[in-house]
C-alpha atoms as a PDB file:
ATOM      1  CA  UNK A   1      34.227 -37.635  -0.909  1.00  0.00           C
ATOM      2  CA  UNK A   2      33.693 -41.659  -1.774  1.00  0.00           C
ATOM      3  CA  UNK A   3      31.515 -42.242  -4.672  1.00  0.00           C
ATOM      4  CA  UNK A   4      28.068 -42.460  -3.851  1.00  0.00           C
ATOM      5  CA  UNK A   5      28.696 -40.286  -0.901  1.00  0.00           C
ATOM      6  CA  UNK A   6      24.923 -38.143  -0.801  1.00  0.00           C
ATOM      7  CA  UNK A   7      26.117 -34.464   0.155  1.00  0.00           C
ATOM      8  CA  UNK A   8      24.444 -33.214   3.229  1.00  0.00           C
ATOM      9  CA  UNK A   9      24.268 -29.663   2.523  1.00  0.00           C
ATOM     10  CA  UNK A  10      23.916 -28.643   6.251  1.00  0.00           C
ATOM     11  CA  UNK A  11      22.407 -30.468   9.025  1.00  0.00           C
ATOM     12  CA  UNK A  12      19.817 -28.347  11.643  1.00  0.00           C
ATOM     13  CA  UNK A  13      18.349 -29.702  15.138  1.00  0.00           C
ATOM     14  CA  UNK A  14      15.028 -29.867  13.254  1.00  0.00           C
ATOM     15  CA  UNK A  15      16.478 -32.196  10.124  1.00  0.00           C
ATOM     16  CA  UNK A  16      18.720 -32.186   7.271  1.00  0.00           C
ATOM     17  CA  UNK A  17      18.942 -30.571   4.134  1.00  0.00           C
ATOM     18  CA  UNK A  18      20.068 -32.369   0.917  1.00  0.00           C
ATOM     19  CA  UNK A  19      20.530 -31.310  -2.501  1.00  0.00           C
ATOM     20  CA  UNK A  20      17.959 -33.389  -4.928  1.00  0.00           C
ATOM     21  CA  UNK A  21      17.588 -33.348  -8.768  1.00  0.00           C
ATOM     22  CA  UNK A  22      14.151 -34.032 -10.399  1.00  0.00           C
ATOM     23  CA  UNK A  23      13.787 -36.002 -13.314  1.00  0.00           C
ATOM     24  CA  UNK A  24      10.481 -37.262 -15.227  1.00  0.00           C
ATOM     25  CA  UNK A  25      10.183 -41.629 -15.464  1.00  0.00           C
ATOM     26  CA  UNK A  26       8.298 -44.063 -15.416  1.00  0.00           C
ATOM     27  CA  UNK A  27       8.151 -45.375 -12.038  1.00  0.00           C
ATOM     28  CA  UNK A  28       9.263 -43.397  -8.629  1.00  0.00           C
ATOM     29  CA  UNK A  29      12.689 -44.078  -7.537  1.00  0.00           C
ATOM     30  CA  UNK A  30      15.714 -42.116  -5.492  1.00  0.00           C
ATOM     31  CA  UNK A  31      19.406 -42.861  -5.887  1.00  0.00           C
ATOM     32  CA  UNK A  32      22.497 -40.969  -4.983  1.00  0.00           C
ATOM     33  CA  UNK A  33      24.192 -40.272  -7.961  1.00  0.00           C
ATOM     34  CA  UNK A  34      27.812 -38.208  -7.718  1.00  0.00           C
ATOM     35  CA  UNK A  35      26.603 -35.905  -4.539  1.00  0.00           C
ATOM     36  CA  UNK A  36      23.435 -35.371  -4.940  1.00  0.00           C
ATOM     37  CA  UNK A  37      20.149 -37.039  -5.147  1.00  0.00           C
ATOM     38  CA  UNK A  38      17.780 -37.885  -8.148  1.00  0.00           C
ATOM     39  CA  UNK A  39      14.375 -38.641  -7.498  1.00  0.00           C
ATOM     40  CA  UNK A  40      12.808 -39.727 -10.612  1.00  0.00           C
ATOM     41  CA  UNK A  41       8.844 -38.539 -10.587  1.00  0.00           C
ATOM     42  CA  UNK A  42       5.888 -40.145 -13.043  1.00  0.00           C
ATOM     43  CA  UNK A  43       3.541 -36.995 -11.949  1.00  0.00           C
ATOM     44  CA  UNK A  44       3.972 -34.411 -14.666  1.00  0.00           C
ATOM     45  CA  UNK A  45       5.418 -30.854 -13.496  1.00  0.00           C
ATOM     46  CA  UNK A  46       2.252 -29.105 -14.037  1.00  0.00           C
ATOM     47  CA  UNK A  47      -0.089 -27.645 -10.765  1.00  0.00           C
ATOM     48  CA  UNK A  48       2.162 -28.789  -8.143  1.00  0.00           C
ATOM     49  CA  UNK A  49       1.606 -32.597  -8.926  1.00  0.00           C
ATOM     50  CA  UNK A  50       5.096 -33.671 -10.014  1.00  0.00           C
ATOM     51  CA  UNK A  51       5.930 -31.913  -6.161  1.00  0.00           C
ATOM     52  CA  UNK A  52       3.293 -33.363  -4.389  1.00  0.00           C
ATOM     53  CA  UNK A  53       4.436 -36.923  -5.980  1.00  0.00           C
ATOM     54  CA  UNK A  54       7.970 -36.289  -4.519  1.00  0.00           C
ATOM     55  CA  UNK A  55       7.269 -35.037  -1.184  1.00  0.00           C
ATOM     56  CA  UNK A  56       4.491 -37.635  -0.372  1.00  0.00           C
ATOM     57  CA  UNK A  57       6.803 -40.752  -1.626  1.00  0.00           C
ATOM     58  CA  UNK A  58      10.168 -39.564  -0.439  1.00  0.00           C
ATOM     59  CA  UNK A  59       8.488 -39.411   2.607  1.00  0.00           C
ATOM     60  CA  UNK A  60       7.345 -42.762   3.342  1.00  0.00           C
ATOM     61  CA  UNK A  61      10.525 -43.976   1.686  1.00  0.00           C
ATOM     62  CA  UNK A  62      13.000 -42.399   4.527  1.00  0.00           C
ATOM     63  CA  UNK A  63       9.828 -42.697   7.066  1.00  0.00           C
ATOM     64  CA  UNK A  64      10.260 -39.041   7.753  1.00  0.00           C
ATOM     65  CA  UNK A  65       9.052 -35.476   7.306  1.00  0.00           C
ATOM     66  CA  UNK A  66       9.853 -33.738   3.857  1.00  0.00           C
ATOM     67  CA  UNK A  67      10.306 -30.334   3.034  1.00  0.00           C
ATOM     68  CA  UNK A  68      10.881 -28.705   0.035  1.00  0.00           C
ATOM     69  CA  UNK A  69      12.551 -25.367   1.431  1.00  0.00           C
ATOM     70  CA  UNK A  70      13.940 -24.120  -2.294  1.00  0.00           C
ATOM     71  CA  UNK A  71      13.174 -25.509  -6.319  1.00  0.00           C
ATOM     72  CA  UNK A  72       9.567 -25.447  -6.409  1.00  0.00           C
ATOM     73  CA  UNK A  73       9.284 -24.616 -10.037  1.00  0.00           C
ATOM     74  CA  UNK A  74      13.091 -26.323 -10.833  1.00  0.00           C
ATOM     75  CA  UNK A  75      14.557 -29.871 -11.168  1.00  0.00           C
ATOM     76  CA  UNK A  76      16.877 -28.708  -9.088  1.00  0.00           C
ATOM     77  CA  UNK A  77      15.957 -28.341  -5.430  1.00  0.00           C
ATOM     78  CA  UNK A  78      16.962 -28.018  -2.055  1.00  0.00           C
ATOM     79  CA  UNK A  79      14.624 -30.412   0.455  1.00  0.00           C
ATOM     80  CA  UNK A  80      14.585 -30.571   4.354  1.00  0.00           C
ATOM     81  CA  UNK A  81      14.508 -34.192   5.724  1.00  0.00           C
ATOM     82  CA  UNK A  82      13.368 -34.838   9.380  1.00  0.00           C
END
């Protein structure tokens, strides 16, 4: 795998699924770093908000439908693009 290479777990008629990593800063941003993900969130983890933040931007970042399918209550989780 080339560096920077994002893993696509699996890909499904109805989208993709890709590994992501959750980390708390001070402004939204998503990079692929080593084969994964990281989407760094300013919403605190605390009633679903940090979630929300990541599903809502992500979204209108890749212009597409964002699930996450596994991770709700971890950094670590497993989202469904498209």
């Amino acid at each position: 795998m080339k560096k920077n290479q994002l893993m696509i777990t699996e890909t499904l008629k109805a989208g993709t699924l890709i590994q992501a990593h959750a980390k708390r800063g001070e402004e939204f941003k998503a990079e692929i770093e080593g084969n994964h993900l990281v989407v760094w969130l300013t919403e605190p983890p605390e009633n679903g908000r940090a979630n929300r933040e990541l599903v809502t931007k992500l979204s209108k970042m890749l212009d597409a439908r964002v699930l996450i399918l596994r991770g709700t209550r971890s950094r670590r989780k497993l989202l469904k693009i498209g």
